[in-house]
N, C-alpha and C. Protein backbone atom coordinates (compact mmCIF):
# COMPACT_ATOMS: atom_id res chain seq x y z
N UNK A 1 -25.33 17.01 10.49
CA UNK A 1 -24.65 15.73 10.47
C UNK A 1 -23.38 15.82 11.30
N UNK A 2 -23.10 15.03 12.18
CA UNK A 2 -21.98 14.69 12.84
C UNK A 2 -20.73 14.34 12.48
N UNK A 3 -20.78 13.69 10.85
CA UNK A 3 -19.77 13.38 10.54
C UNK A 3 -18.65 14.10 9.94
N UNK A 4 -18.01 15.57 10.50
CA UNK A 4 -16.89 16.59 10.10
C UNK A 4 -15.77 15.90 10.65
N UNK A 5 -16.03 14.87 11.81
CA UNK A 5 -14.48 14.81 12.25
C UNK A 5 -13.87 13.26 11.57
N UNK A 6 -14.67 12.53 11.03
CA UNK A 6 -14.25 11.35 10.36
C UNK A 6 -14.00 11.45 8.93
N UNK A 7 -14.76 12.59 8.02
CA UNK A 7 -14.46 13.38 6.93
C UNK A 7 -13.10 13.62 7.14
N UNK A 8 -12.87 15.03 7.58
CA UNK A 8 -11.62 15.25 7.86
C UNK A 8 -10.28 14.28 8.17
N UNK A 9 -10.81 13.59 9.17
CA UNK A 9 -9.43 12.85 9.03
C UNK A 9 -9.20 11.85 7.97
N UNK A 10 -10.45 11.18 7.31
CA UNK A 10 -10.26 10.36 6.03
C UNK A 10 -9.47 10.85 4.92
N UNK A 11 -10.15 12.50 4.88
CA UNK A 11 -9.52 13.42 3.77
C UNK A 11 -7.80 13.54 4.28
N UNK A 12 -7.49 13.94 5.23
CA UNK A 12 -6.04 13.91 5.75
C UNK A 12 -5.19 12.72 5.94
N UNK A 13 -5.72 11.66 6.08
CA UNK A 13 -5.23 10.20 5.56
C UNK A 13 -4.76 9.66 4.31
N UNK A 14 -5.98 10.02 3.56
CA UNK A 14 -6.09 9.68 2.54
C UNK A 14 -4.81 10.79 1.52
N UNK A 15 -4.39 11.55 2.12
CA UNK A 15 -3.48 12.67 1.43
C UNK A 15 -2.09 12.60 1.39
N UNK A 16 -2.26 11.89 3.22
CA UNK A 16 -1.03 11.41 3.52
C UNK A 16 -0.58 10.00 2.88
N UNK A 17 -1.44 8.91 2.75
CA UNK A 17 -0.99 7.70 1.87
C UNK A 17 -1.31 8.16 0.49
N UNK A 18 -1.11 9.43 -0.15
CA UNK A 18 -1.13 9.28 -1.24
C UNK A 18 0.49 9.71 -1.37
N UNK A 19 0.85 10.56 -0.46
CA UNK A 19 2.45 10.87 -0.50
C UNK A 19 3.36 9.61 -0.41
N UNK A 20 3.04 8.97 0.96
CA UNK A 20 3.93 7.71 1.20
C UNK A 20 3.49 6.85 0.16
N UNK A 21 2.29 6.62 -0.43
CA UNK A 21 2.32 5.68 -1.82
C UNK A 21 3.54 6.00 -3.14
N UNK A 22 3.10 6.85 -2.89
CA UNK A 22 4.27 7.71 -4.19
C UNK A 22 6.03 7.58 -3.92
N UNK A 23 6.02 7.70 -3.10
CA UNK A 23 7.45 7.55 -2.43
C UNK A 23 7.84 5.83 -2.54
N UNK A 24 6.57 5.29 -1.70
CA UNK A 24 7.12 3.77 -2.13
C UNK A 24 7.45 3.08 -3.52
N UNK A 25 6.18 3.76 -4.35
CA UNK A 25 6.40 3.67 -6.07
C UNK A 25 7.82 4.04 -6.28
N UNK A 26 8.13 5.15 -6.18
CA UNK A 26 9.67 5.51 -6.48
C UNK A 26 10.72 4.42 -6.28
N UNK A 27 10.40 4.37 -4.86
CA UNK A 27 11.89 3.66 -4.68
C UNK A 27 11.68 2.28 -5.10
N UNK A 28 10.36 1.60 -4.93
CA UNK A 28 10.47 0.04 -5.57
C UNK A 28 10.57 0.58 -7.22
N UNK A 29 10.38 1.72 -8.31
CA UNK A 29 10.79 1.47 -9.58
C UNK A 29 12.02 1.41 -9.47
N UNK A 30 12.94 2.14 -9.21
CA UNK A 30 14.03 2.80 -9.12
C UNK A 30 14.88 1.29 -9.44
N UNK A 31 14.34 0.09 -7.56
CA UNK A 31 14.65 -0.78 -7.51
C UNK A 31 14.54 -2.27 -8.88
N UNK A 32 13.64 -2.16 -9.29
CA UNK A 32 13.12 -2.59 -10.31
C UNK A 32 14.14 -2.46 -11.61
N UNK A 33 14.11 -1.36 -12.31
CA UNK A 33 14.86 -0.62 -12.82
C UNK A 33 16.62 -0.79 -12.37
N UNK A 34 16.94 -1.13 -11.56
CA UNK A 34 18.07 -1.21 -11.26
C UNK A 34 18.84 -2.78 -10.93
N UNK A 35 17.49 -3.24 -10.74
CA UNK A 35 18.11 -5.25 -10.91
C UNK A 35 18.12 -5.35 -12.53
N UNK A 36 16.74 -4.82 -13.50
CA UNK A 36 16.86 -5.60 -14.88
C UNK A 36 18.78 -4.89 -15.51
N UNK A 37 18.80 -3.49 -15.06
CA UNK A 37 19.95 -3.38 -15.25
C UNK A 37 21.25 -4.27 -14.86
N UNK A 38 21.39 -4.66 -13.80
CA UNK A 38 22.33 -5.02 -13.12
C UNK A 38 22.03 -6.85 -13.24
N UNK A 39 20.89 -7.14 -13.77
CA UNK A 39 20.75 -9.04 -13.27
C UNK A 39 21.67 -10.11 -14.16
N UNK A 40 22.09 -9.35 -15.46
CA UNK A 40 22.55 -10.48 -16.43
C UNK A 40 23.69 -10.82 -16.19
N UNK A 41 24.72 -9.85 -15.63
CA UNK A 41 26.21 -9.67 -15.15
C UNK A 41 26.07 -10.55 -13.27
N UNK A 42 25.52 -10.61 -12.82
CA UNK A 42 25.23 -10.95 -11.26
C UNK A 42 24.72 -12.39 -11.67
N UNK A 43 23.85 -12.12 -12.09
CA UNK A 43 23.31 -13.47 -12.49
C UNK A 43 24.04 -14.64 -13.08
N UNK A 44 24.85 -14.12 -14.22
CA UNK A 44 26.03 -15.06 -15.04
C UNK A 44 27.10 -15.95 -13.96
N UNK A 45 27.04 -15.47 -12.57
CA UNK A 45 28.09 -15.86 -12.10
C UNK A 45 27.18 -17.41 -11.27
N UNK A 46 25.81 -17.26 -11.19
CA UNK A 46 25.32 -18.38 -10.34
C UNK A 46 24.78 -19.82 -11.05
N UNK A 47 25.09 -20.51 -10.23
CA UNK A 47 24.43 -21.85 -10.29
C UNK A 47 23.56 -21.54 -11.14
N UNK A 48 22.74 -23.29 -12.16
CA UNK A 48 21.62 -23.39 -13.14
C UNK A 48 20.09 -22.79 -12.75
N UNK A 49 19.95 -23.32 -11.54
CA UNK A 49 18.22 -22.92 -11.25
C UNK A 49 18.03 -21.30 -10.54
N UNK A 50 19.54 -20.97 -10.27
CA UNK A 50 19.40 -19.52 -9.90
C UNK A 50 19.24 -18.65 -11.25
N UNK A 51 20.25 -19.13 -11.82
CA UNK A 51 20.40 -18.55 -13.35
C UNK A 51 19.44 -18.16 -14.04
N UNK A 52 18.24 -18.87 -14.23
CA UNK A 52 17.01 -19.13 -14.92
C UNK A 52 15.82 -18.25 -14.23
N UNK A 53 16.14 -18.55 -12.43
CA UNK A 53 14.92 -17.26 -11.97
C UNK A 53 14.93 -16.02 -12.28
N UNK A 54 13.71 -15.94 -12.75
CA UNK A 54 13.68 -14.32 -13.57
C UNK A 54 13.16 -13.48 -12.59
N UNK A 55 13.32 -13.51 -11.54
CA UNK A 55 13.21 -12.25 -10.79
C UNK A 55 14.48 -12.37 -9.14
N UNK A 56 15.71 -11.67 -10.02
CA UNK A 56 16.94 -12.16 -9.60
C UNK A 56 17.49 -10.93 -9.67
N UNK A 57 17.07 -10.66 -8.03
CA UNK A 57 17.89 -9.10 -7.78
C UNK A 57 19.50 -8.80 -7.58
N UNK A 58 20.42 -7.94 -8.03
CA UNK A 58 21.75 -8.12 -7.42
C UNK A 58 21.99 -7.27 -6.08
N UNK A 59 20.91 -6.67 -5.54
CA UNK A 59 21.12 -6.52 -4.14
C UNK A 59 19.75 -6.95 -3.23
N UNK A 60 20.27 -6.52 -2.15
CA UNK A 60 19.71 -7.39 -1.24
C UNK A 60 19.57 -8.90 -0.89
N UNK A 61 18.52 -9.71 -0.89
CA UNK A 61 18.73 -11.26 -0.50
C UNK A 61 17.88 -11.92 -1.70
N UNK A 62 17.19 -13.05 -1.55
CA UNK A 62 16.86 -13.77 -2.13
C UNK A 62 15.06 -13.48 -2.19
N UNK A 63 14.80 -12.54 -0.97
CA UNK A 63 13.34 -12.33 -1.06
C UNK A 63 12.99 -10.73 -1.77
N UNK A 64 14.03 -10.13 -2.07
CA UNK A 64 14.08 -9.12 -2.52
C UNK A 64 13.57 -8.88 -3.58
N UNK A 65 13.58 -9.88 -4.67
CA UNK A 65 12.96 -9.50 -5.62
C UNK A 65 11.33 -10.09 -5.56
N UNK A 66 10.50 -10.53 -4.47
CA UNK A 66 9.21 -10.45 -4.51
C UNK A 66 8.65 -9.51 -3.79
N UNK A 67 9.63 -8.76 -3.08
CA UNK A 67 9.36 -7.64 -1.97
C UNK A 67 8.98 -6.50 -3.51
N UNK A 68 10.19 -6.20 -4.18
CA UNK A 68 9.95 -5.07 -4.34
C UNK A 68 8.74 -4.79 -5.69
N UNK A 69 8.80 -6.37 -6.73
CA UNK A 69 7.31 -6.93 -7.12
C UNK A 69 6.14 -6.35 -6.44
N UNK A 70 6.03 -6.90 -5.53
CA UNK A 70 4.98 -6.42 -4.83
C UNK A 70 4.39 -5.49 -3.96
N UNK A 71 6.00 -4.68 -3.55
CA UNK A 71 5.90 -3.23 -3.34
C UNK A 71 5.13 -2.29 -4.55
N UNK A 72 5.67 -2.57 -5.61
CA UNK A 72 5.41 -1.84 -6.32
C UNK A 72 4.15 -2.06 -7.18
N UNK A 73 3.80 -2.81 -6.92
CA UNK A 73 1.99 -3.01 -7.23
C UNK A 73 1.04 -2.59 -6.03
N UNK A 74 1.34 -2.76 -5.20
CA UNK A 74 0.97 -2.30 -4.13
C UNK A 74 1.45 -0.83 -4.26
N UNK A 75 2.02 -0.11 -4.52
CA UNK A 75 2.07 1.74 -4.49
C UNK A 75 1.33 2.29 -5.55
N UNK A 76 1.15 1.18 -6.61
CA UNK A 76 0.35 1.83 -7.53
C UNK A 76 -1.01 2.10 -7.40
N UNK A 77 -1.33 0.78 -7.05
CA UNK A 77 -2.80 0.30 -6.41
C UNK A 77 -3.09 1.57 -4.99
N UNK A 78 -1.99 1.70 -4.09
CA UNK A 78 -2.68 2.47 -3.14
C UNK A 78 -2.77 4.02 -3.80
N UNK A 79 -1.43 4.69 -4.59
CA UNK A 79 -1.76 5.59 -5.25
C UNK A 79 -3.08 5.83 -6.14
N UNK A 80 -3.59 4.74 -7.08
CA UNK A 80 -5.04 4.93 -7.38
C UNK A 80 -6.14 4.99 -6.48
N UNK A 81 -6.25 4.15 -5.43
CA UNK A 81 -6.83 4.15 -4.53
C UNK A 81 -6.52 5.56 -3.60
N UNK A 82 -5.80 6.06 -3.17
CA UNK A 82 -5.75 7.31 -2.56
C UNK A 82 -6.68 8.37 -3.31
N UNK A 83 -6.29 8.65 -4.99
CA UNK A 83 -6.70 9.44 -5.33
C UNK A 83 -8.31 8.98 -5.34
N UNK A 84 -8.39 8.47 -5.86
CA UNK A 84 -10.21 8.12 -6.21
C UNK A 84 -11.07 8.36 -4.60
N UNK A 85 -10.35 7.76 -3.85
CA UNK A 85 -10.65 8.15 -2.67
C UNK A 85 -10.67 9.21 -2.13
N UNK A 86 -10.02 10.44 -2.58
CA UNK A 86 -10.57 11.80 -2.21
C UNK A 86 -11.28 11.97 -2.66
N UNK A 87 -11.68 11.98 -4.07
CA UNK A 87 -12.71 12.65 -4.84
C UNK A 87 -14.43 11.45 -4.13
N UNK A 88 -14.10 10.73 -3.60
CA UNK A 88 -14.77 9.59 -2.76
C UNK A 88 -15.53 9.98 -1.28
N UNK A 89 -14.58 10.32 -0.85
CA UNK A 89 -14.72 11.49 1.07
C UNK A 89 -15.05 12.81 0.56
N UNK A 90 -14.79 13.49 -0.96
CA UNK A 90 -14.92 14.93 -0.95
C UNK A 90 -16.51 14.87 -1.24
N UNK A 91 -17.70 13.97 -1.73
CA UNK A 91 -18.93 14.09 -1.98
C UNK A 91 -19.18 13.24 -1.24
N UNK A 92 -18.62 12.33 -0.17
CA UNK A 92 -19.81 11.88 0.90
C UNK A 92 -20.95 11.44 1.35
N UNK A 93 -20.76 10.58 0.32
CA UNK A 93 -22.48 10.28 0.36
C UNK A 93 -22.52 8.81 0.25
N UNK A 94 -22.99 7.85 0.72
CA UNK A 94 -23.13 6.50 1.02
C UNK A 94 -22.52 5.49 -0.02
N UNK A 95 -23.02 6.20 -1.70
CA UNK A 95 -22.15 4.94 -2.86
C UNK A 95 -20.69 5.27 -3.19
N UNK A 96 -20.46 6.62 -2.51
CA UNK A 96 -19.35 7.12 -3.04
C UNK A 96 -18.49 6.38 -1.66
N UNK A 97 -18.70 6.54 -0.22
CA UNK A 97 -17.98 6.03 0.73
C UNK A 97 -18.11 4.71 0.58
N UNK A 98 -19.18 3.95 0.15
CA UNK A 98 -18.74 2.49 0.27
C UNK A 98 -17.81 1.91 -1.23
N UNK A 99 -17.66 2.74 -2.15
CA UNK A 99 -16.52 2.34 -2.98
C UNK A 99 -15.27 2.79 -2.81
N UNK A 100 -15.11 4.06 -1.91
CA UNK A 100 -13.88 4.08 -1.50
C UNK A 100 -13.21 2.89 -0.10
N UNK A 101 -14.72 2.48 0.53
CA UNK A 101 -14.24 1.48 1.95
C UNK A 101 -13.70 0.14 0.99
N UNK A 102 -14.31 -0.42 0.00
CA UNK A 102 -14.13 -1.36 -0.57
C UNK A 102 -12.65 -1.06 -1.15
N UNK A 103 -12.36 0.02 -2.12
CA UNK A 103 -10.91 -0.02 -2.60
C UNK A 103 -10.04 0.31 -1.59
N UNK A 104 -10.34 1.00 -0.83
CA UNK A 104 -9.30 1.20 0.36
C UNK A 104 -9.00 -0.59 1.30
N UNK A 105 -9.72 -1.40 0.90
CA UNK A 105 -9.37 -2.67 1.85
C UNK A 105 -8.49 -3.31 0.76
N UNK A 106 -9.21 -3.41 -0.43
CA UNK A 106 -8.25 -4.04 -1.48
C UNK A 106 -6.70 -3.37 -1.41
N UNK A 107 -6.86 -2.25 -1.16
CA UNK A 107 -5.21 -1.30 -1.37
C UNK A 107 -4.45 -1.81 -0.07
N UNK A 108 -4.94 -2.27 1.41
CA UNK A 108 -4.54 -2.20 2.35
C UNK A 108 -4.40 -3.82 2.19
N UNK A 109 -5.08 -4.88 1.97
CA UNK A 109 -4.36 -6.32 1.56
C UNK A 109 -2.93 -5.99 0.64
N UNK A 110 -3.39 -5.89 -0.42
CA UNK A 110 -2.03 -5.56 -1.03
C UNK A 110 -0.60 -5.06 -0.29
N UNK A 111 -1.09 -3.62 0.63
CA UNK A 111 0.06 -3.07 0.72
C UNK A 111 0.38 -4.08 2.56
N UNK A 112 -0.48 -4.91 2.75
CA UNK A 112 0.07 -5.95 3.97
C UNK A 112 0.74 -7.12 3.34
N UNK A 113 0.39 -7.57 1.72
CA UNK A 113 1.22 -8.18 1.48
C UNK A 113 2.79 -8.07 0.59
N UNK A 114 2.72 -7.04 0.84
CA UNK A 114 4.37 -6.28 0.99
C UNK A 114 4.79 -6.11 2.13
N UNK A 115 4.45 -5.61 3.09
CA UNK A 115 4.78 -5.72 5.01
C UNK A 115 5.16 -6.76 4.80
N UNK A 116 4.92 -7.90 4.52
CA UNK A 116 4.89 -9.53 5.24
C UNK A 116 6.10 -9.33 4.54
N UNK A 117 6.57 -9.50 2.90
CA UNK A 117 8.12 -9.68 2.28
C UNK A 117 8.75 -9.11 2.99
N UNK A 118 8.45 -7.69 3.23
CA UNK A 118 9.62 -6.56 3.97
C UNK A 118 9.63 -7.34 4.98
N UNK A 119 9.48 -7.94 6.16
CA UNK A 119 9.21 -8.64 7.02
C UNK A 119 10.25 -9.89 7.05
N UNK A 120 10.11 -10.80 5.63
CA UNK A 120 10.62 -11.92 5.88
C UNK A 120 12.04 -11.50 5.15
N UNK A 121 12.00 -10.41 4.78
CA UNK A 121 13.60 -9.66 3.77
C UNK A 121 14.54 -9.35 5.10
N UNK A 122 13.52 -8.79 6.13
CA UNK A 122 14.38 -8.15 7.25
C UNK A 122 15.01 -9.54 7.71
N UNK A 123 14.13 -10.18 8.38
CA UNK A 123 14.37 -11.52 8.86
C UNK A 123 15.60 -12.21 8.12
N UNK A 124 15.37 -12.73 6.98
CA UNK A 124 16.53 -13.12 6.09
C UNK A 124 18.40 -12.62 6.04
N UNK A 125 17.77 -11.12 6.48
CA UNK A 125 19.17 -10.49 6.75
C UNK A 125 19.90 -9.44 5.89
N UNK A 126 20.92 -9.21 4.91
CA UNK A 126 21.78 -8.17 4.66
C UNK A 126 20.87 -7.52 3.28
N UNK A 127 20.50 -6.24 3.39
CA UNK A 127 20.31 -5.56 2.13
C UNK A 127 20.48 -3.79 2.74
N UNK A 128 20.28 -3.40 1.21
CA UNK A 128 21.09 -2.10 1.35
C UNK A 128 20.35 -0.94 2.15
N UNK A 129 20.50 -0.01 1.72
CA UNK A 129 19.94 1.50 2.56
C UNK A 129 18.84 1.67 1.90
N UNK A 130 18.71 1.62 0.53
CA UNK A 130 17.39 2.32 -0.47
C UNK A 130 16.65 0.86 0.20
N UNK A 131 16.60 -0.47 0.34
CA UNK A 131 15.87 -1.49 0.63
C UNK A 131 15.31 -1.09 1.82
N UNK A 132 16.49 -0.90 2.54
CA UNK A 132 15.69 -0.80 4.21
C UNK A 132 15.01 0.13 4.28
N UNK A 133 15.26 1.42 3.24
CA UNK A 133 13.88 3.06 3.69
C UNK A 133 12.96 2.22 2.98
N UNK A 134 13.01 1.29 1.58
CA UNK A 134 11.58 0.43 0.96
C UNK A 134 10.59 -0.49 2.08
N UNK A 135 11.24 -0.93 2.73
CA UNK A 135 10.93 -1.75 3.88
C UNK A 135 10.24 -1.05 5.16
N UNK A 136 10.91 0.05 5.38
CA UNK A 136 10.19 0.68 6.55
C UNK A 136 9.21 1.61 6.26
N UNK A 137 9.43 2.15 4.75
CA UNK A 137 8.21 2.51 4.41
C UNK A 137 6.83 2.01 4.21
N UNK A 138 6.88 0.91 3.86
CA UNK A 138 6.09 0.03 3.26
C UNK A 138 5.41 -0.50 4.31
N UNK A 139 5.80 -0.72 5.78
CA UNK A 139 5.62 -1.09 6.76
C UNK A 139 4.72 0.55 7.55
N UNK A 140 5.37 1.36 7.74
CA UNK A 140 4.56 2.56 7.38
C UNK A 140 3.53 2.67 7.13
N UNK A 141 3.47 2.53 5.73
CA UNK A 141 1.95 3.01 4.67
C UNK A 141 1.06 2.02 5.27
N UNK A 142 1.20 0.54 5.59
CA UNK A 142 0.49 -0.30 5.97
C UNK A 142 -0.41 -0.07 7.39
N UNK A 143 0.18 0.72 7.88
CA UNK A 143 -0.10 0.97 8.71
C UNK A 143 -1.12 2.19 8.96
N UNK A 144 -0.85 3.44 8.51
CA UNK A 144 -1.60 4.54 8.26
C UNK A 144 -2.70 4.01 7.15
N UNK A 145 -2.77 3.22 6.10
CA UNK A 145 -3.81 3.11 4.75
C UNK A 145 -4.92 2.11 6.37
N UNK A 146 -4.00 1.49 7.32
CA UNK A 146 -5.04 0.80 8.46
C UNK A 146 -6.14 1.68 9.48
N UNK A 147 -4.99 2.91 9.66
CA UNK A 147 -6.11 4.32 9.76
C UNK A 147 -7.09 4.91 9.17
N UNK A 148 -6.73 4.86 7.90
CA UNK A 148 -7.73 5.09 6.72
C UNK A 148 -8.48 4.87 6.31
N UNK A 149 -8.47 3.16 6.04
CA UNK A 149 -9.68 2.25 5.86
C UNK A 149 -10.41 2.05 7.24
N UNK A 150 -10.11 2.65 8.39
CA UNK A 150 -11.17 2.51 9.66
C UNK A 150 -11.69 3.90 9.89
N UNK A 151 -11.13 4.61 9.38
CA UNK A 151 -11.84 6.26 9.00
C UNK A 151 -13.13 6.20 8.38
N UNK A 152 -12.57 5.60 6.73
CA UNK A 152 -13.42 5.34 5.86
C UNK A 152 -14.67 5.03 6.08
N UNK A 153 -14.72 3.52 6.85
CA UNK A 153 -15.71 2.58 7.50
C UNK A 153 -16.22 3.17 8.44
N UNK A 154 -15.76 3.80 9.83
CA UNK A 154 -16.54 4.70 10.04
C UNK A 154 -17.89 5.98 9.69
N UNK A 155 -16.92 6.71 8.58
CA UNK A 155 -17.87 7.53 7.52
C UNK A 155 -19.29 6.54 7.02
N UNK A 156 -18.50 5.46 6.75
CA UNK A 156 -19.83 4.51 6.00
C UNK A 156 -21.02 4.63 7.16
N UNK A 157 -20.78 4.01 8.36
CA UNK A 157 -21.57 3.61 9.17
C UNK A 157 -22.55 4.88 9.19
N UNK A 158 -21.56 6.14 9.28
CA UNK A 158 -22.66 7.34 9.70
C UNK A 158 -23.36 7.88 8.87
N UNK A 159 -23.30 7.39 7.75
CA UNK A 159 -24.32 7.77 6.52
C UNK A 159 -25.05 6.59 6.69
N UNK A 160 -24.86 5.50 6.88
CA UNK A 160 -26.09 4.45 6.57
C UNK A 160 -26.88 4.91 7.79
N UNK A 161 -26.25 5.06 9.34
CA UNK A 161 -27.03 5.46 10.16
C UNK A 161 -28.07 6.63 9.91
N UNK A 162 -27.31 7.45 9.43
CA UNK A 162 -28.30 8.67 9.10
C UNK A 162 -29.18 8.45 8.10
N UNK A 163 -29.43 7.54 6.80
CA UNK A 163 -30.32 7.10 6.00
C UNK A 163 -31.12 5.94 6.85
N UNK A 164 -30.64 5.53 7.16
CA UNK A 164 -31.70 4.04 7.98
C UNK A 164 -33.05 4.94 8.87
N UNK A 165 -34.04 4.63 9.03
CA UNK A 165 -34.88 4.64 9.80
C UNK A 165 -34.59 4.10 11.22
N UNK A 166 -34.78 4.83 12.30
CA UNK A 166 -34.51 4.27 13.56
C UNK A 166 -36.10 3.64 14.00
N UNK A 167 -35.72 2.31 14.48
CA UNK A 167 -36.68 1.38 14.55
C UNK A 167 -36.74 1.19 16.29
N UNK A 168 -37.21 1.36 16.84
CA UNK A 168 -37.44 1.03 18.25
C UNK A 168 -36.70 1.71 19.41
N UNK A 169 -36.07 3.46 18.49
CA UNK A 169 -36.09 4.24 19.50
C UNK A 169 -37.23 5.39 19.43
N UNK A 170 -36.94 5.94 21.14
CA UNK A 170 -37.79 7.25 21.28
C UNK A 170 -37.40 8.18 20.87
């Protein structure tokens, strides 16, 4: 079988977004963890309909707190998805690669719809240092889990190829 070099790099992908998943988890809990601390005192000082939004970060901007929401569902999701996905590429075999191609796309929507906040957070303008490594990470992972899931899909193809019957060659 031909397929050692799309193995391999799935397996080395898949190792590497399990690190940068983890890292993003961190810093969006951290972040998380550090608005419910900080929101009642920040919060007390604003207007009625600000007052009341319950996801009301005291740093960064106003998109900050759906960025890091959804950062952090998104690191979890790709962290499960990373792991299952080795044990997925490590037996190789057609039901096991097409449930890792399938969770690996679900993990890679998710972690694009954190890119897009980090995106419209940058755009928006002033937030801190731990935001901006959340942001460029996140932008990152999106990017490599895009390596991954075309690794993946690859692998798929060359097992179905190799199970399919070739029909109308010599």
């Amino acid at each position: 079988m031909a397929s050692g070099g799309s193995k391999s790099a799935a397996f080395m992908l898949l190792l590497l977004n399990l690190g940068l998943y983890f890292v993003v988890t961190i810093i969006a809990a951290w972040a998380v963890n550090h608005g419910i601390e900080r929101a009642r005192e920040s919060a007390s000082v604003l207007s009625l309909p600000a007052k009341i939004f319950p996801i009301y970060f005291p740093v960064g901007n106003m998109a900050t707190g759906f960025f890091v929401i959804f950062t952090l569902i998104a690191g979890v999701v790709g962290m499960a998805t990373s792991l299952t996905g080795i044990m997925n590429v490590l037996e190789w075999d057609s039901p096991n690669l097409h449930s890792a191609a399938a969770s690996s796309l679900i993990s890679w929507s998710l972690t694009l719809l954190a890119m897009g906040l980090a995106c419209k957070e940058i755009n928006i303008g002033w937030t801190e240092a731990n935001l901006r490594t959340l942001e460029v990470m996140s932008i990152i992972v999106s990017g490599t889990q895009l390596l991954c899931t075309g690794a993946i899909h690859v692998g798929v193809g060359e097992t179905v190829d190799a199970v399919r019957p070739h029909v109308g060659r010599a």
